[in-house]
C-alpha atoms as a PDB file:
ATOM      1  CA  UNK A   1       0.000   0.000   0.000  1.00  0.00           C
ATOM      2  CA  UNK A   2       2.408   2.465   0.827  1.00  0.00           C
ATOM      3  CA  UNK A   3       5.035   1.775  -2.027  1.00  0.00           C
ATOM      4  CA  UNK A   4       2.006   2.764  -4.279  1.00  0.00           C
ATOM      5  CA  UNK A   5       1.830   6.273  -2.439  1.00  0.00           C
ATOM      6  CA  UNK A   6       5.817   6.561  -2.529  1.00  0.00           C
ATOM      7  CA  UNK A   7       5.975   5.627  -6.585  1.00  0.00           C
ATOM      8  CA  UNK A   8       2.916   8.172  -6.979  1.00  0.00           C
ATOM      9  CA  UNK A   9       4.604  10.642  -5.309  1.00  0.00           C
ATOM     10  CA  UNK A  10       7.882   9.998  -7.409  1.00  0.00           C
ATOM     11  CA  UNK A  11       6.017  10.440 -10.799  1.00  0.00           C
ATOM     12  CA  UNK A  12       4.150  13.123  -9.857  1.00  0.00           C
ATOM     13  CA  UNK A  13       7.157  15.183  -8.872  1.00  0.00           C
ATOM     14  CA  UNK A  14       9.125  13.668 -11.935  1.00  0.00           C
ATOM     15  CA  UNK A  15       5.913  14.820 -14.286  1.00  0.00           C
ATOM     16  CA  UNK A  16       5.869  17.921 -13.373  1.00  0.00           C
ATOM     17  CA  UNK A  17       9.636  18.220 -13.741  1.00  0.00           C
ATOM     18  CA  UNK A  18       8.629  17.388 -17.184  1.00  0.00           C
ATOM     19  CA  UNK A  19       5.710  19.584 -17.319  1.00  0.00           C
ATOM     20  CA  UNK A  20       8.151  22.384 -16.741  1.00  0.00           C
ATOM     21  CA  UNK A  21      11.121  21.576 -18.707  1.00  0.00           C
ATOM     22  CA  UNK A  22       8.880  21.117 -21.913  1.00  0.00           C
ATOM     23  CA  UNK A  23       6.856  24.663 -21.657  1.00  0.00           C
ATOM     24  CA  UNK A  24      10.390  26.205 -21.194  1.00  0.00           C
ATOM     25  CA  UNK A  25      10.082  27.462 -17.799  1.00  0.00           C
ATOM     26  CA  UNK A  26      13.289  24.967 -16.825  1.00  0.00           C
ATOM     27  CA  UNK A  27      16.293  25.110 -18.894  1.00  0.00           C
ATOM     28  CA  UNK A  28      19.578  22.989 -19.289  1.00  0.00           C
ATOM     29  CA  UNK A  29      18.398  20.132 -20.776  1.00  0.00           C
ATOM     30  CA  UNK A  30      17.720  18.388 -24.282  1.00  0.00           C
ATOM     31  CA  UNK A  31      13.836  18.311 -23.078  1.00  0.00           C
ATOM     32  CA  UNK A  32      13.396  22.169 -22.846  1.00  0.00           C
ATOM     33  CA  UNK A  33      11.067  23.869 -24.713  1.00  0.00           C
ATOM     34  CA  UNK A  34       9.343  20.718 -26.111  1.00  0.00           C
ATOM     35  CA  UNK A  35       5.803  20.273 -25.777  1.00  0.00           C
ATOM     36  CA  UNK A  36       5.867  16.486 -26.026  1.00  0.00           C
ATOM     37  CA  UNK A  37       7.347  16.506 -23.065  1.00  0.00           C
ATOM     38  CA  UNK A  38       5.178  18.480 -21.371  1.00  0.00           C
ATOM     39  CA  UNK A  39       1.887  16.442 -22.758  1.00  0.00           C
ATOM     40  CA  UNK A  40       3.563  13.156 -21.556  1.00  0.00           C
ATOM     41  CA  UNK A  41       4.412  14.777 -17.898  1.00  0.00           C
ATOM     42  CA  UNK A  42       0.754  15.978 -17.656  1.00  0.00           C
ATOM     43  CA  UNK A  43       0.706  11.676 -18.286  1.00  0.00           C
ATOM     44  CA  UNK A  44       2.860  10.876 -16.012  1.00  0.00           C
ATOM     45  CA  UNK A  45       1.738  13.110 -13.371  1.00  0.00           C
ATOM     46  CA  UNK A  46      -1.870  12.102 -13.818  1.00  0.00           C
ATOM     47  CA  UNK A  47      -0.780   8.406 -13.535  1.00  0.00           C
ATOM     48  CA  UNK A  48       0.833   9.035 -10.356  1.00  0.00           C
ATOM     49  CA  UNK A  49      -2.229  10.953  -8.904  1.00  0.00           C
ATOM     50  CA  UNK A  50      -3.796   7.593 -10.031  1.00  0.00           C
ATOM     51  CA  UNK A  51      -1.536   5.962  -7.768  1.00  0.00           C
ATOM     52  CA  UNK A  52      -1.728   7.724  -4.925  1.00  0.00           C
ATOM     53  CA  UNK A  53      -5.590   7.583  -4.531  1.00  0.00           C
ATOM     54  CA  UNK A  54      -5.839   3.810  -5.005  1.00  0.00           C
ATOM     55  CA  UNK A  55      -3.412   3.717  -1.876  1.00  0.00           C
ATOM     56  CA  UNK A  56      -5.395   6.168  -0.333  1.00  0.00           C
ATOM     57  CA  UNK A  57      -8.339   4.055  -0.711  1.00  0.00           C
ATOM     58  CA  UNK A  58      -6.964   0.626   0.098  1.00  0.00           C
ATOM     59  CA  UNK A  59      -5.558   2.295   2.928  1.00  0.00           C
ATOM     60  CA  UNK A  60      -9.546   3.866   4.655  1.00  0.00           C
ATOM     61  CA  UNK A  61     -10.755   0.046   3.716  1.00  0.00           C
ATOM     62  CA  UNK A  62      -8.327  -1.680   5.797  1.00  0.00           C
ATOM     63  CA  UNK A  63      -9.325   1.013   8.546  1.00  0.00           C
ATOM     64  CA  UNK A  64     -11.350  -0.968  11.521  1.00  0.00           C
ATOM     65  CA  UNK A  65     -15.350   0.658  11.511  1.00  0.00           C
ATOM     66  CA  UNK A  66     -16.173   1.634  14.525  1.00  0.00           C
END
């Protein structure tokens, strides 16, 4: 459950490392500038969003009702 949240976290912050590098806002690397990049970081980052709410809800079901 929690390497889910972990590896969501990861690709969200390496998405929108993307995200920034391809609209040009980073610079210093062969990715800047290049919308591709930024559509597949807005992937990436959505996938790891993805992630990190099906460990969020595997984590309340395993929660004891009270």
């Amino acid at each position: 459950m929690w390497v889910r949240g972990v590896i969501g976290l990861v690709l969200v912050a390496v998405g929108g490392l993307w995200i920034a590098q391809g609209s040009g806002a980073v610079h210093g690397s062969m990715m800047s500038g290049h919308s591709r990049y930024a559509a597949l970081g807005v992937v990436v980052v959505l996938l790891g969003l993805a992630l990190i709410g099906w460990a969020w809800r595997i984590r309340e079901n395993r929660r004891p009702r009270a």
